[in-house]
PDB file of N, CA and C in Angstrom:
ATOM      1  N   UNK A   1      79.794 -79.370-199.706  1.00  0.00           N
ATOM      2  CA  UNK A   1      79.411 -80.414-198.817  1.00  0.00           C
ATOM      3  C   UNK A   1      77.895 -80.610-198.800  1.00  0.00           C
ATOM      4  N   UNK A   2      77.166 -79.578-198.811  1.00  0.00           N
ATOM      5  CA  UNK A   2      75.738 -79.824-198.762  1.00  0.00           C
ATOM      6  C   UNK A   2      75.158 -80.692-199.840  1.00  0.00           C
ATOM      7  N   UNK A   3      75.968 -80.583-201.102  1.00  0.00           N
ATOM      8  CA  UNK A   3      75.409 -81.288-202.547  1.00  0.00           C
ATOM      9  C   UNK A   3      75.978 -82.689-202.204  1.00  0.00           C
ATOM     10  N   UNK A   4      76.779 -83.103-201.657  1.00  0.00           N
ATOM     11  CA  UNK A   4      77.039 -84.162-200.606  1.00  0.00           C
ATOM     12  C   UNK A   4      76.091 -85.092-200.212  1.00  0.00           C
ATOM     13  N   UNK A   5      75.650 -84.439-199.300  1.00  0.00           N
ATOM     14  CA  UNK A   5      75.021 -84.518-198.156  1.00  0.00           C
ATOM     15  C   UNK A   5      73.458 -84.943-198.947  1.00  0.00           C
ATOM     16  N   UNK A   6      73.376 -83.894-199.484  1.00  0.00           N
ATOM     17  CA  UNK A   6      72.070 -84.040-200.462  1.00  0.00           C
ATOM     18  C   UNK A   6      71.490 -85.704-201.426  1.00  0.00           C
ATOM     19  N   UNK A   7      73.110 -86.184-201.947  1.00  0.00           N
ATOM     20  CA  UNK A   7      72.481 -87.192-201.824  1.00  0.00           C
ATOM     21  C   UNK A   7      73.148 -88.593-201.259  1.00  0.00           C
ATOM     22  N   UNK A   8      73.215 -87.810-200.024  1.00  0.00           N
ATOM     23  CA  UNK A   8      73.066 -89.243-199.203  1.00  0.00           C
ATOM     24  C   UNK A   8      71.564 -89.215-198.601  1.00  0.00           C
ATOM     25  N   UNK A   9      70.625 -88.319-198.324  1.00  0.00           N
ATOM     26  CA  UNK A   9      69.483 -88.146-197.717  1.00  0.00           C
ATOM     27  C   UNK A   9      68.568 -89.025-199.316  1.00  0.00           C
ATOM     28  N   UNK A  10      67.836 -90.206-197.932  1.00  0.00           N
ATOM     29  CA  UNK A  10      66.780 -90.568-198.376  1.00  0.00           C
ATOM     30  C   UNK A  10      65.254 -90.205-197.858  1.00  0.00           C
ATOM     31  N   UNK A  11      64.400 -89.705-198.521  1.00  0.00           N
ATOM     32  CA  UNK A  11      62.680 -89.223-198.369  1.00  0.00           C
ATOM     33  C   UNK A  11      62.053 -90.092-198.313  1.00  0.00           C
ATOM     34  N   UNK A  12      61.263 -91.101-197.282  1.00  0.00           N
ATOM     35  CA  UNK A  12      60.154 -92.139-197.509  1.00  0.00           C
ATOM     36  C   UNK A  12      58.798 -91.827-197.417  1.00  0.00           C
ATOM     37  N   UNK A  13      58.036 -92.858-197.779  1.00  0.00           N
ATOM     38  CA  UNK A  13      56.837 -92.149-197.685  1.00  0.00           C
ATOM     39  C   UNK A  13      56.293 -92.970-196.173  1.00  0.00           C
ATOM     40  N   UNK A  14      55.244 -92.148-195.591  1.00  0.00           N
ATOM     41  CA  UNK A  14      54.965 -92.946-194.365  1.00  0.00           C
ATOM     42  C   UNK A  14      54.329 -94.561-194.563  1.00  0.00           C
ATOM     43  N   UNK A  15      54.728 -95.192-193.551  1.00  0.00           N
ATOM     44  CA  UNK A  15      53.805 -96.877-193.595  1.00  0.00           C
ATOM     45  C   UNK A  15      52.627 -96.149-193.312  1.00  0.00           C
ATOM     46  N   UNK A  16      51.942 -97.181-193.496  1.00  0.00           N
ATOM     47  CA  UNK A  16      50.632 -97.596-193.689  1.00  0.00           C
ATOM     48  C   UNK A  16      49.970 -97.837-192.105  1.00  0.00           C
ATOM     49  N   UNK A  17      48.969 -97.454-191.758  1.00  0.00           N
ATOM     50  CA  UNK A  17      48.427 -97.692-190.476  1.00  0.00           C
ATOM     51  C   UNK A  17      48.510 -98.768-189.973  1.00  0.00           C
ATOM     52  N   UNK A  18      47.981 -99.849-190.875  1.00  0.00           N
ATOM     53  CA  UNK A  18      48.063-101.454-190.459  1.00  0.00           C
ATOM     54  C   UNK A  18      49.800-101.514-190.384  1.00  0.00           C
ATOM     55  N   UNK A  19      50.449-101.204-191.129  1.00  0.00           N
ATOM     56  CA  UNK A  19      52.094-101.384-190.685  1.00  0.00           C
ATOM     57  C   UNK A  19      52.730-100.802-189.350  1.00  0.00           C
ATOM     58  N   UNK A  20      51.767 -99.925-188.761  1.00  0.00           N
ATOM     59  CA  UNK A  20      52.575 -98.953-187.800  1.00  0.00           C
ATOM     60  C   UNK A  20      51.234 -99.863-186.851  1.00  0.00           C
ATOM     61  N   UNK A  21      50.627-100.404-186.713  1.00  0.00           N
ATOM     62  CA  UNK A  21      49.721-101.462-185.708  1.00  0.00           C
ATOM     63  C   UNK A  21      50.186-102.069-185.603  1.00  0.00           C
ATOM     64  N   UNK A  22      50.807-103.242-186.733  1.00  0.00           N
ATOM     65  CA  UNK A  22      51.717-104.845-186.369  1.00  0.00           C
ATOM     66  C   UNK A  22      52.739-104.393-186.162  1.00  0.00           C
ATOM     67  N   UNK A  23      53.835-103.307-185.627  1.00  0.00           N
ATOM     68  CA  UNK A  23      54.996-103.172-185.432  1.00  0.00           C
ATOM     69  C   UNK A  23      54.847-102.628-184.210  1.00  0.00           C
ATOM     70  N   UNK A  24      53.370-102.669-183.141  1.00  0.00           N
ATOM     71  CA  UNK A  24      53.628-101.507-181.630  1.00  0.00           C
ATOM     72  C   UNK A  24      54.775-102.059-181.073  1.00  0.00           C
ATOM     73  N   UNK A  25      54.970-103.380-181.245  1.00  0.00           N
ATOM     74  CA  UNK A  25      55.739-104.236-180.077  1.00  0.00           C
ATOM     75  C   UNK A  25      57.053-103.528-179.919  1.00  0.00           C
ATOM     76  N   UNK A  26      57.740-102.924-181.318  1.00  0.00           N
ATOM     77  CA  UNK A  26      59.064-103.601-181.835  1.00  0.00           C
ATOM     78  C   UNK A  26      59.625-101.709-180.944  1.00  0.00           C
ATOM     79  N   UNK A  27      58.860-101.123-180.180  1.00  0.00           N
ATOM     80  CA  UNK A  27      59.437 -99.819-179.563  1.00  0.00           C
ATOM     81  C   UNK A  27      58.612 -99.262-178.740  1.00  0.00           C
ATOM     82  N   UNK A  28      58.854 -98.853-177.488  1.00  0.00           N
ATOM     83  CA  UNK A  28      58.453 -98.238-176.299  1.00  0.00           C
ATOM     84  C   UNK A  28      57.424 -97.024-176.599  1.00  0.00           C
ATOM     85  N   UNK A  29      57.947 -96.147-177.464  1.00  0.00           N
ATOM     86  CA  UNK A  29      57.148 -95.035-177.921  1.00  0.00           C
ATOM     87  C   UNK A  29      57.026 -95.384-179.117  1.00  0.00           C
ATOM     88  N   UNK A  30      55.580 -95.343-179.650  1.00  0.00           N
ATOM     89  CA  UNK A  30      54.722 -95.663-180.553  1.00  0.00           C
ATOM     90  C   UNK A  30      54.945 -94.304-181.658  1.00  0.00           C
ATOM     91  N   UNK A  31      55.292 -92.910-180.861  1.00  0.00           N
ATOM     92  CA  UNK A  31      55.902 -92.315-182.449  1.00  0.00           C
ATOM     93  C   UNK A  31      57.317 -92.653-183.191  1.00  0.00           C
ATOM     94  N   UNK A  32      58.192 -93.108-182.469  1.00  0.00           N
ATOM     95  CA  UNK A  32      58.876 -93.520-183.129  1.00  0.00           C
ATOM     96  C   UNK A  32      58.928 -94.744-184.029  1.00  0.00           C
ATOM     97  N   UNK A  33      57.823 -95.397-184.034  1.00  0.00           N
ATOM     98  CA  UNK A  33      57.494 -96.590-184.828  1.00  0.00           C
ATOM     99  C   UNK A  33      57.798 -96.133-186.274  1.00  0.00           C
ATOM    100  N   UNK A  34      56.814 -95.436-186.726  1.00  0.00           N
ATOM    101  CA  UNK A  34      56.908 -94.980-188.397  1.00  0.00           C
ATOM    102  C   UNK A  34      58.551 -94.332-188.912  1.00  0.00           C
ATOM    103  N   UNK A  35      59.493 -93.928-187.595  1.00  0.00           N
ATOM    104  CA  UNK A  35      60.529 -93.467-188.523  1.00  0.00           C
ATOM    105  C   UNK A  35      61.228 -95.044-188.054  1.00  0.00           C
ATOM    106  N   UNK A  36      61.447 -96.396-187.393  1.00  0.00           N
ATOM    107  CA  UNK A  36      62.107 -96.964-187.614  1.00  0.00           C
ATOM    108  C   UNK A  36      61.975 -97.738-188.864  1.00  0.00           C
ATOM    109  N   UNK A  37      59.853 -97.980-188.702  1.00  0.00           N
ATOM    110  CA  UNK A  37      59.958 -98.687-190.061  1.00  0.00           C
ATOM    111  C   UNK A  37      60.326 -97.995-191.779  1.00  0.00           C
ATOM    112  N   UNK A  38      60.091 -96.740-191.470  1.00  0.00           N
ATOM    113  CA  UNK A  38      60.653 -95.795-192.714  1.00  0.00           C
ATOM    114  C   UNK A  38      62.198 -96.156-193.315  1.00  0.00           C
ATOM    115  N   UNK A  39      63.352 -95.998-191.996  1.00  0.00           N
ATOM    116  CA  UNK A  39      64.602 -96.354-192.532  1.00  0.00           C
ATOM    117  C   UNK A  39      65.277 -97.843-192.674  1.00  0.00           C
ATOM    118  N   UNK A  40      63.966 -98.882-192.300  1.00  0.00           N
ATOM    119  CA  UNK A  40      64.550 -99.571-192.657  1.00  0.00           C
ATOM    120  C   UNK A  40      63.911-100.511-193.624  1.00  0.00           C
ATOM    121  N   UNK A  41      62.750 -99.779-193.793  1.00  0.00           N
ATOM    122  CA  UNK A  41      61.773-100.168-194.773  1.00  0.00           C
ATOM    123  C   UNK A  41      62.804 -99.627-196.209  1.00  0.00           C
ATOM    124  N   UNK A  42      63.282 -98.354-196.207  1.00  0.00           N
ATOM    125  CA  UNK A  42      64.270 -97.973-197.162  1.00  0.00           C
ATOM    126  C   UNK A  42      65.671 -98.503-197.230  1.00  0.00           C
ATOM    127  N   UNK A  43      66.131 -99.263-196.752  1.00  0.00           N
ATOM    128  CA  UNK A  43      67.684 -99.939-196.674  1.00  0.00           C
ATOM    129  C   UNK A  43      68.382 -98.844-196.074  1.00  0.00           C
ATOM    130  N   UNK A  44      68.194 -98.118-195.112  1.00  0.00           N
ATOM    131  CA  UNK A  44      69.217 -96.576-194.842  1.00  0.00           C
ATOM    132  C   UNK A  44      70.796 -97.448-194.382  1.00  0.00           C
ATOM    133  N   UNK A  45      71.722 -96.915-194.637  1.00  0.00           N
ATOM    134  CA  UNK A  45      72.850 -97.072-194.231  1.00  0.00           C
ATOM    135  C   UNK A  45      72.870 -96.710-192.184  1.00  0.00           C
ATOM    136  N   UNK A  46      72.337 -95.991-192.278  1.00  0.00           N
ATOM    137  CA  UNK A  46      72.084 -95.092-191.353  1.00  0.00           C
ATOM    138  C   UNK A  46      70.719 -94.579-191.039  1.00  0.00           C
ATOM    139  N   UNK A  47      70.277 -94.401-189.811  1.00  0.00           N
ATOM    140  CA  UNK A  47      69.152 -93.545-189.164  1.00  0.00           C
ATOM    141  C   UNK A  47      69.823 -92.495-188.464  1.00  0.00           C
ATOM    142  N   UNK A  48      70.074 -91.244-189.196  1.00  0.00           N
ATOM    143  CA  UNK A  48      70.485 -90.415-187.544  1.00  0.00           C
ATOM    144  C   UNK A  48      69.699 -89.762-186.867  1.00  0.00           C
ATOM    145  N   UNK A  49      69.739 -90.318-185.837  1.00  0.00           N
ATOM    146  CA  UNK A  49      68.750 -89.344-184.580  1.00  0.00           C
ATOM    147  C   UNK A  49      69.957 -88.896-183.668  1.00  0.00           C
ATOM    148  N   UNK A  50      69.005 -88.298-182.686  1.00  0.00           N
ATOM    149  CA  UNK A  50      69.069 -88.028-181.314  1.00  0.00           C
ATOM    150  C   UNK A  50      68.533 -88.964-180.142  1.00  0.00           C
ATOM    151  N   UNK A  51      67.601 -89.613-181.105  1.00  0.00           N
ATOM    152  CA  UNK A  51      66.342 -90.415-180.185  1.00  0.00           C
ATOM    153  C   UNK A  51      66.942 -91.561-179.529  1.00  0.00           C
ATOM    154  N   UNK A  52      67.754 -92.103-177.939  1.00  0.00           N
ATOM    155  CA  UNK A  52      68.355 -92.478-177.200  1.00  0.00           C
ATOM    156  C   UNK A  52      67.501 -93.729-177.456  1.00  0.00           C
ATOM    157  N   UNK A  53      66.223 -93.947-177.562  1.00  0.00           N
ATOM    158  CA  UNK A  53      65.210 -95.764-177.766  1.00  0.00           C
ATOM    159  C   UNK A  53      65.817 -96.188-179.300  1.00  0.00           C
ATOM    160  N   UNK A  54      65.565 -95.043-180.916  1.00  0.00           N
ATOM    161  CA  UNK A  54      66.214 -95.594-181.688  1.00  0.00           C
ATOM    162  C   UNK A  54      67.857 -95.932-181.880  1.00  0.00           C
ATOM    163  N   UNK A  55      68.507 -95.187-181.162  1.00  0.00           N
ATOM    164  CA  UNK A  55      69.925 -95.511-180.934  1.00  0.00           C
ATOM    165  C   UNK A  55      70.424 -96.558-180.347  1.00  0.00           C
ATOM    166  N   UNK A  56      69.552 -97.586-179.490  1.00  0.00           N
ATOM    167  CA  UNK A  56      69.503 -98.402-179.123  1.00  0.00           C
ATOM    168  C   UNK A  56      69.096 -99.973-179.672  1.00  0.00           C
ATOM    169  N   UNK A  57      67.700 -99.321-180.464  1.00  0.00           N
ATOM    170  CA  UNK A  57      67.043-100.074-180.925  1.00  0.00           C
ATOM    171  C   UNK A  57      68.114-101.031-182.431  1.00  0.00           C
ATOM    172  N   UNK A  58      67.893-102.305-182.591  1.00  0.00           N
ATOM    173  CA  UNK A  58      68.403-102.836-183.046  1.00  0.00           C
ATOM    174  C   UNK A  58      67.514-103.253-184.885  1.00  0.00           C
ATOM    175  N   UNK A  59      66.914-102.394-185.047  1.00  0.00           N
ATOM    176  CA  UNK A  59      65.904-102.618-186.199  1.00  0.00           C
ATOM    177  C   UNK A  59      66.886-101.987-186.756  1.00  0.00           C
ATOM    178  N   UNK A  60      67.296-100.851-187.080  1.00  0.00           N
ATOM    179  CA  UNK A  60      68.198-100.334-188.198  1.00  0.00           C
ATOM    180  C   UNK A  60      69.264 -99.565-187.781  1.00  0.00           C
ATOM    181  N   UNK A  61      70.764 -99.530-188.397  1.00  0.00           N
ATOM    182  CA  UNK A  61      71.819 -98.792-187.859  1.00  0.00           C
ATOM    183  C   UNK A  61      71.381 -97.775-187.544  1.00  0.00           C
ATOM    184  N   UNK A  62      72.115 -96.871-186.206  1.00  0.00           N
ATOM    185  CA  UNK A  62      71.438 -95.338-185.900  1.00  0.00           C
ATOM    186  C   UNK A  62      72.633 -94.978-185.302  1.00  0.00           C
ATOM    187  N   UNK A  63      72.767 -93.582-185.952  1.00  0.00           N
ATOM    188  CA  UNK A  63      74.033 -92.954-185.294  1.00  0.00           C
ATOM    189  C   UNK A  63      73.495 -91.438-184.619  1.00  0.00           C
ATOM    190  N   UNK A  64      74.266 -90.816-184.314  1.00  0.00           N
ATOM    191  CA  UNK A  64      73.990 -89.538-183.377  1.00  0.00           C
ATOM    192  C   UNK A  64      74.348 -88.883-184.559  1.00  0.00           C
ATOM    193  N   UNK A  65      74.432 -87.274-184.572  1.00  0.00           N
ATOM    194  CA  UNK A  65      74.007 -86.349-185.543  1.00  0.00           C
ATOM    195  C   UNK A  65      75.950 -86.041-185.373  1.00  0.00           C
ATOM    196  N   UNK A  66      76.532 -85.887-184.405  1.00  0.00           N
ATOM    197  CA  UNK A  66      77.953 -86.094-184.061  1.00  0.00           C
ATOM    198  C   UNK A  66      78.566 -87.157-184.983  1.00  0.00           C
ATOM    199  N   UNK A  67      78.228 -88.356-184.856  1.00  0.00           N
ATOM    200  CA  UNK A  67      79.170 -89.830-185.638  1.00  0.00           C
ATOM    201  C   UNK A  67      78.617 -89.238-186.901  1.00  0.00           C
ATOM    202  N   UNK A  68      77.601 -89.409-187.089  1.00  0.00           N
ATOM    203  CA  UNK A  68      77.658 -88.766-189.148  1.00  0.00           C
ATOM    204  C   UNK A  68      78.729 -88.261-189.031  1.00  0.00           C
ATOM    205  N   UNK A  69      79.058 -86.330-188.744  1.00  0.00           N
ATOM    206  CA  UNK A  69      80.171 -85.559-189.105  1.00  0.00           C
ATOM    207  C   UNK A  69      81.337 -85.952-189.187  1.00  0.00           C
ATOM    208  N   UNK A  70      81.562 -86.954-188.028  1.00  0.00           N
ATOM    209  CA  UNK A  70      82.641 -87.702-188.137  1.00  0.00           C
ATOM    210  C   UNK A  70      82.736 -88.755-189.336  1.00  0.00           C
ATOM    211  N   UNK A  71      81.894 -89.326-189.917  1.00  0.00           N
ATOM    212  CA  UNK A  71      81.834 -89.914-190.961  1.00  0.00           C
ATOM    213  C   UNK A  71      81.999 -89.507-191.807  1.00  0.00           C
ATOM    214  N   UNK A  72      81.623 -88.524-192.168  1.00  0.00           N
ATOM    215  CA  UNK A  72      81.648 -87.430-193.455  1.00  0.00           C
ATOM    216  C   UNK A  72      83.066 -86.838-193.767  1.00  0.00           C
ATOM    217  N   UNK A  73      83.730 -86.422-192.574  1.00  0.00           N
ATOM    218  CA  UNK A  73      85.064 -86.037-192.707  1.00  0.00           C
ATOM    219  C   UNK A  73      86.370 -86.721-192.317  1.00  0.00           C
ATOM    220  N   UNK A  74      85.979 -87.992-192.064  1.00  0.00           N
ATOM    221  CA  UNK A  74      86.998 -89.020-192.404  1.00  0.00           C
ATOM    222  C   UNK A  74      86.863 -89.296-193.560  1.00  0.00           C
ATOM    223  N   UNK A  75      85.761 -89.163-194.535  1.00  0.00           N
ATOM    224  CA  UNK A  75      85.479 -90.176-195.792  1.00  0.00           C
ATOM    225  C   UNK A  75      86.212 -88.868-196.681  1.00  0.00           C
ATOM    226  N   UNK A  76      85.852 -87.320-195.991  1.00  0.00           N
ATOM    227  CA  UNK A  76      86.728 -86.140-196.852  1.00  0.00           C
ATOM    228  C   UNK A  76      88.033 -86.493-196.892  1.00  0.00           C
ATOM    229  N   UNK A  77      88.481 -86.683-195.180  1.00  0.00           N
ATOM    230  CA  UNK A  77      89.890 -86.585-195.453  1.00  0.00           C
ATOM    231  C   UNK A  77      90.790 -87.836-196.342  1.00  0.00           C
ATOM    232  N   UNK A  78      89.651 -88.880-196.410  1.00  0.00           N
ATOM    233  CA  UNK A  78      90.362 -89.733-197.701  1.00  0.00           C
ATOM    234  C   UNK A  78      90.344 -89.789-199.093  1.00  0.00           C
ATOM    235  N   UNK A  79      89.234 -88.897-199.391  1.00  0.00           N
ATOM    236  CA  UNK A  79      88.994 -88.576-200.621  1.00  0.00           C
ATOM    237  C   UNK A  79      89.646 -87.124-201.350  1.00  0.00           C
ATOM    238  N   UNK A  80      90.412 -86.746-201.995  1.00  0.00           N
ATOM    239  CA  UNK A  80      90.616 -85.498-202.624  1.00  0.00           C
ATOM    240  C   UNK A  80      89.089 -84.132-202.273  1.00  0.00           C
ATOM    241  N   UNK A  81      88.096 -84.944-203.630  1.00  0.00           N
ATOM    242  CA  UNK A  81      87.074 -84.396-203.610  1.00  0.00           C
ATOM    243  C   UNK A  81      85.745 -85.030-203.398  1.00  0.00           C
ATOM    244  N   UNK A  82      84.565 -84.611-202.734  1.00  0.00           N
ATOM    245  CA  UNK A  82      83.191 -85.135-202.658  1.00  0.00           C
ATOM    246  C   UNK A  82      82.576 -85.718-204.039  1.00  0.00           C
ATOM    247  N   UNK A  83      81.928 -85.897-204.323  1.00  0.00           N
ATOM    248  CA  UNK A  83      80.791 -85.690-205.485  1.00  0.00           C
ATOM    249  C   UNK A  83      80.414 -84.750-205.150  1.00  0.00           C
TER     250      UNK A  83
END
């Protein structure tokens, strides 16, 4: 499962200062700015947090660290085997 898992995880690189300035509006807390524009600057299927403002927030899908697992092992229990 971890080799799985492995590649569904995408690595971005951080925006750019001027990108994380023209985006204060788009969230309450200003650290979470750079990871919304990160996952959706990357097309993520998914953001999973914990973070209750991005779970809300409507910039990019966000699930809880719970709905992944559940995702993961519905997609097992339809599949034989992972990649």
């Amino acid at each position: 499962m971890i080799r799985y898992l492995h590649t569904c995880i995408t690595v971005t690189e951080d925006p750019s200062d001027e990108e994380i300035l023209s985006n204060l509006h788009i969230l309450d807390d200003p650290k979470d700015i750079p990871v919304a524009i990160g996952a959706k600057g990357a097309g993520s299927d998914y953001l999973v947090t914990g973070d209750k403002e991005l779970l809300k927030a409507q910039i990019t899908p966000a699930i809880t660290n719970k709905k992944l697992l559940q995702l993961i092992f519905q997609d097992d229990s339809n599949n034989d085997q992972l990649p």
